[in-house]
N, C-alpha and C. Protein backbone atom coordinates (compact mmCIF):
# COMPACT_ATOMS: atom_id res chain seq x y z
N UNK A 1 -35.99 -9.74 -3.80
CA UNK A 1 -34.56 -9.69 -3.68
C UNK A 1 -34.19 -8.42 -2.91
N UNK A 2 -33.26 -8.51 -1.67
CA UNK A 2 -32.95 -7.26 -1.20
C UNK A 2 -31.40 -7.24 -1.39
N UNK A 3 -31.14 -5.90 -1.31
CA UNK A 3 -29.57 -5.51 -1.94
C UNK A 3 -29.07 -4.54 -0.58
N UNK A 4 -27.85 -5.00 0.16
CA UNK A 4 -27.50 -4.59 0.85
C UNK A 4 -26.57 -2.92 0.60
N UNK A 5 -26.53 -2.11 1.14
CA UNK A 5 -26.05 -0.65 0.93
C UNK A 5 -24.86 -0.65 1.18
N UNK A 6 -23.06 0.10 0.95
CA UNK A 6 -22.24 0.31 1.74
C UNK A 6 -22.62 0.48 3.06
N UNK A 7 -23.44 1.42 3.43
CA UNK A 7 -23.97 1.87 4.79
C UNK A 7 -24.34 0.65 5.35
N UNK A 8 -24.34 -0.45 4.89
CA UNK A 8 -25.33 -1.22 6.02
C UNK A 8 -24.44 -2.30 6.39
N UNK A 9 -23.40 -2.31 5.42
CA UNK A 9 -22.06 -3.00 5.56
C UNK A 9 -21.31 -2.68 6.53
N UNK A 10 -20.42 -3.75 7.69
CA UNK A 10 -19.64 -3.32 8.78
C UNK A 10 -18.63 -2.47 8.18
N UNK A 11 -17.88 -1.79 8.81
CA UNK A 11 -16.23 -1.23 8.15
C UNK A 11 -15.11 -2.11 8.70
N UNK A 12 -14.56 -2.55 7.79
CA UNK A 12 -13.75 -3.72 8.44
C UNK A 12 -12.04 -3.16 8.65
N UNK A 13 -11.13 -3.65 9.07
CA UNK A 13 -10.20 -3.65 9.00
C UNK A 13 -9.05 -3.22 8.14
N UNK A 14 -7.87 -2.46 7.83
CA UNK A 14 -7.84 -2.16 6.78
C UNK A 14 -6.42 -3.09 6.29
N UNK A 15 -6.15 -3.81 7.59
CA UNK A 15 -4.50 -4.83 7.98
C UNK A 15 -4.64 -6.24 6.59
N UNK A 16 -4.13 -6.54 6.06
CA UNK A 16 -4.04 -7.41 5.06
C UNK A 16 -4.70 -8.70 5.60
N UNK A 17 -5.90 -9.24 4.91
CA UNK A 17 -6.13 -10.23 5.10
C UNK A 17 -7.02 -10.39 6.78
N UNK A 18 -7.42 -9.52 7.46
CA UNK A 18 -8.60 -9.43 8.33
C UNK A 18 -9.94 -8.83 7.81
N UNK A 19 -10.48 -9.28 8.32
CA UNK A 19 -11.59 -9.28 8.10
C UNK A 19 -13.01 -8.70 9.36
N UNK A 20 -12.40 -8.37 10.54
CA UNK A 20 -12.56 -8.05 11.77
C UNK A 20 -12.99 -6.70 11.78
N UNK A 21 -13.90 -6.71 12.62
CA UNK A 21 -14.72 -5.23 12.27
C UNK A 21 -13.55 -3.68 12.89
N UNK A 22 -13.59 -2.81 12.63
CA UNK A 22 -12.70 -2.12 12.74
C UNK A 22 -13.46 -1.21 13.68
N UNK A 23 -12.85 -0.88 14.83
CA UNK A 23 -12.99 0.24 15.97
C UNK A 23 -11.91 1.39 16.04
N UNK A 24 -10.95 1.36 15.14
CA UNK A 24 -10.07 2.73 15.10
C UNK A 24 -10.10 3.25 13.69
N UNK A 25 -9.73 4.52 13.73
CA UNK A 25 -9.33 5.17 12.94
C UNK A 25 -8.05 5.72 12.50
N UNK A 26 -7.12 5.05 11.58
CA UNK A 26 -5.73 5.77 11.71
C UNK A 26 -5.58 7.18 10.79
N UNK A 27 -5.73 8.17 11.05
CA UNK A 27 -5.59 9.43 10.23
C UNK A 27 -4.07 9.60 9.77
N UNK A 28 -3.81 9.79 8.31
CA UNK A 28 -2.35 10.05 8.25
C UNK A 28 -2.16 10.74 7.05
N UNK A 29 -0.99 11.41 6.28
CA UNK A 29 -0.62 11.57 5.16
C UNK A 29 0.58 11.44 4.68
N UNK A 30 0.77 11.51 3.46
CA UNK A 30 2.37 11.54 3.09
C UNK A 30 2.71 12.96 2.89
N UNK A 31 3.68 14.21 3.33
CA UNK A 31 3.79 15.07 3.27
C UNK A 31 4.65 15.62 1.57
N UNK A 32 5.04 14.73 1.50
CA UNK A 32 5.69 14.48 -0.05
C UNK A 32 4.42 14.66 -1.23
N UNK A 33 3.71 13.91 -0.67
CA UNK A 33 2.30 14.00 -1.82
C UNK A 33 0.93 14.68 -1.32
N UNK A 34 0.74 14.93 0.01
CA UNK A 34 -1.00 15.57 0.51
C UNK A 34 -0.32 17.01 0.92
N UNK A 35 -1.30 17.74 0.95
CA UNK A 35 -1.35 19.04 1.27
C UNK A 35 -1.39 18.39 3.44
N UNK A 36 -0.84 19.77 3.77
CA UNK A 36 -0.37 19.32 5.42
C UNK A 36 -1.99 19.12 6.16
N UNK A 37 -2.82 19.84 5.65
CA UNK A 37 -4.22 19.73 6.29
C UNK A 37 -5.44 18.60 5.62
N UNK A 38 -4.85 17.57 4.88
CA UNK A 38 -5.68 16.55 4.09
C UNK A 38 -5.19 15.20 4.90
N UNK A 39 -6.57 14.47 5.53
CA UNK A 39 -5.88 12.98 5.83
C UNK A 39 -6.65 12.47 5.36
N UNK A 40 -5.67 10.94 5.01
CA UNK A 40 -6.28 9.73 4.44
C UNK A 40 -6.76 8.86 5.46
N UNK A 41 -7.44 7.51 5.82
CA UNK A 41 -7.70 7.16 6.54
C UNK A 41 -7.55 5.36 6.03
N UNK A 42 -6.55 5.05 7.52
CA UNK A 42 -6.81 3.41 7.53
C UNK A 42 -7.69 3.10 8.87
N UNK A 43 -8.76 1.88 8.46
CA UNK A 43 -9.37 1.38 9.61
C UNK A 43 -8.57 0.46 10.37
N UNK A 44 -8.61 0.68 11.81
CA UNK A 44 -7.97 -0.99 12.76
C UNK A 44 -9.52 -1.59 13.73
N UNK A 45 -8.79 -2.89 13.81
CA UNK A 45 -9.77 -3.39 14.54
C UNK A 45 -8.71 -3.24 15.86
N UNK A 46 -9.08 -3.76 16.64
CA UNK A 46 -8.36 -3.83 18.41
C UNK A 46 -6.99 -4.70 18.46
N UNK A 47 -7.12 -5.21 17.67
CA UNK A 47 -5.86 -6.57 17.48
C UNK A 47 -4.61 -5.81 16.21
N UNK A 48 -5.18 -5.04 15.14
CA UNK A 48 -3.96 -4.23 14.76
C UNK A 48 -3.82 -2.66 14.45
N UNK A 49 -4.25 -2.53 15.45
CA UNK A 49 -3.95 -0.95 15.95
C UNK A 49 -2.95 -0.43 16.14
N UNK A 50 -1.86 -1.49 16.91
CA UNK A 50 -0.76 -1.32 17.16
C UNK A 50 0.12 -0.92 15.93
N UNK A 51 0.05 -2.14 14.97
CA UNK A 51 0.84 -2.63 14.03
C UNK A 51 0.84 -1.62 13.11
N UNK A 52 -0.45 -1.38 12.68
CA UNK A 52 -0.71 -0.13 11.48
C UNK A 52 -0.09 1.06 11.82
N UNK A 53 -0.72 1.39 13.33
CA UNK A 53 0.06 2.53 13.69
C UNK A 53 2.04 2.75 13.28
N UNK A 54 2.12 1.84 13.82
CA UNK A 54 3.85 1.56 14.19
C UNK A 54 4.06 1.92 12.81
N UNK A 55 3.48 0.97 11.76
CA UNK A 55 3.85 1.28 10.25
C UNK A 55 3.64 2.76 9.96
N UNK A 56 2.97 3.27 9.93
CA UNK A 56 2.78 4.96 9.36
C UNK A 56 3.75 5.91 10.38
N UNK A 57 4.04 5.09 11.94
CA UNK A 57 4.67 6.16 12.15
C UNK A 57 6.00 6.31 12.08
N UNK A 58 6.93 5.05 11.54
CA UNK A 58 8.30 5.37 10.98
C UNK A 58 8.00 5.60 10.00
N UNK A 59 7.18 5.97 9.46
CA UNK A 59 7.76 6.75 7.81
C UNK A 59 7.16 7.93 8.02
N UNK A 60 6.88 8.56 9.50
CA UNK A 60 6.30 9.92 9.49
C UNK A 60 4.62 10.39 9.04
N UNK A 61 3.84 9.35 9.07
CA UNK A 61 3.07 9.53 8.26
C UNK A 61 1.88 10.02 9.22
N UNK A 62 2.07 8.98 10.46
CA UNK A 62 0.58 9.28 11.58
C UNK A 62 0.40 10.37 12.05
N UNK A 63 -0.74 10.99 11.61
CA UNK A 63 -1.14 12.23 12.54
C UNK A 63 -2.33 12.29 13.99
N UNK A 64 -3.14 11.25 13.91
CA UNK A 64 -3.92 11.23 14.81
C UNK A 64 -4.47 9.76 14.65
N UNK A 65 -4.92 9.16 16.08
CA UNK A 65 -5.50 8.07 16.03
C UNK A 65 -6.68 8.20 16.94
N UNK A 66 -7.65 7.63 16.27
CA UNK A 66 -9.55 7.84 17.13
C UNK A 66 -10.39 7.20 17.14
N UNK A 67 -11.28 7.12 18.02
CA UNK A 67 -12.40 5.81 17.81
C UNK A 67 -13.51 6.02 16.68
N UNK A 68 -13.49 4.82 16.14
CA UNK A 68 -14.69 4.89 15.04
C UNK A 68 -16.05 4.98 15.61
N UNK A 69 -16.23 6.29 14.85
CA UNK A 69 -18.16 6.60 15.42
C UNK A 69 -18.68 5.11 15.66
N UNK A 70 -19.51 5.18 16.50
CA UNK A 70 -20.28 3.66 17.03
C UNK A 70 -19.60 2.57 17.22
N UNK A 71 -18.16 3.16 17.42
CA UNK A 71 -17.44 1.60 18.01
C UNK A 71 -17.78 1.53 19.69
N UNK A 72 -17.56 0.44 19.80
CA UNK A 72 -17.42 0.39 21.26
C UNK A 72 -16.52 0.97 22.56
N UNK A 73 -15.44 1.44 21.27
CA UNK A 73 -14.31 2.51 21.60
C UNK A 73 -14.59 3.33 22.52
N UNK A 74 -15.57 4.10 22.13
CA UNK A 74 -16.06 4.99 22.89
C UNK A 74 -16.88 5.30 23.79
N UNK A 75 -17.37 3.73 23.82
CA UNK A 75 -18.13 3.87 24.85
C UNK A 75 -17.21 3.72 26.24
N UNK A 76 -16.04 2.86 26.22
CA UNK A 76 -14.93 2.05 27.61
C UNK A 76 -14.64 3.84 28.03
């Protein structure tokens, strides 16, 4: 019997209901509740990058957006 690791698992998406491997990183916090130098992190795949973003950034929340180590992101 072999047992697969988190590590060996894709990182998927973090948009409700995808399932799509995720190539971004959305870095953000709530300034109400995190200290100004702590981010949380949502994954996007290429298809809602947009969307997630847009969401965190009317409520002030996005601080940086980046390619996920070994996405293909970084390679274009």
């Amino acid at each position: 019997m072999t047992f697969s690791s988190p590590a060996d698992e894709a990182l998927i998406c973090s948009a409700r209901g995808c399932r799509a491997p995720a190539v971004w990183e959305l870095r953000w916090n709530n300034p109400r509740l995190h200290q100004a130098d702590r981010r949380k992190t949502w994954l996007a795949c290429a298809e809602h990058r947009e969307s997630l973003g847009a969401f965190l950034d009317a409520r002030g929340f996005l601080r940086e957006v980046v390619g996920l180590p070994g996405s293909p992101t970084l390679e274009a």
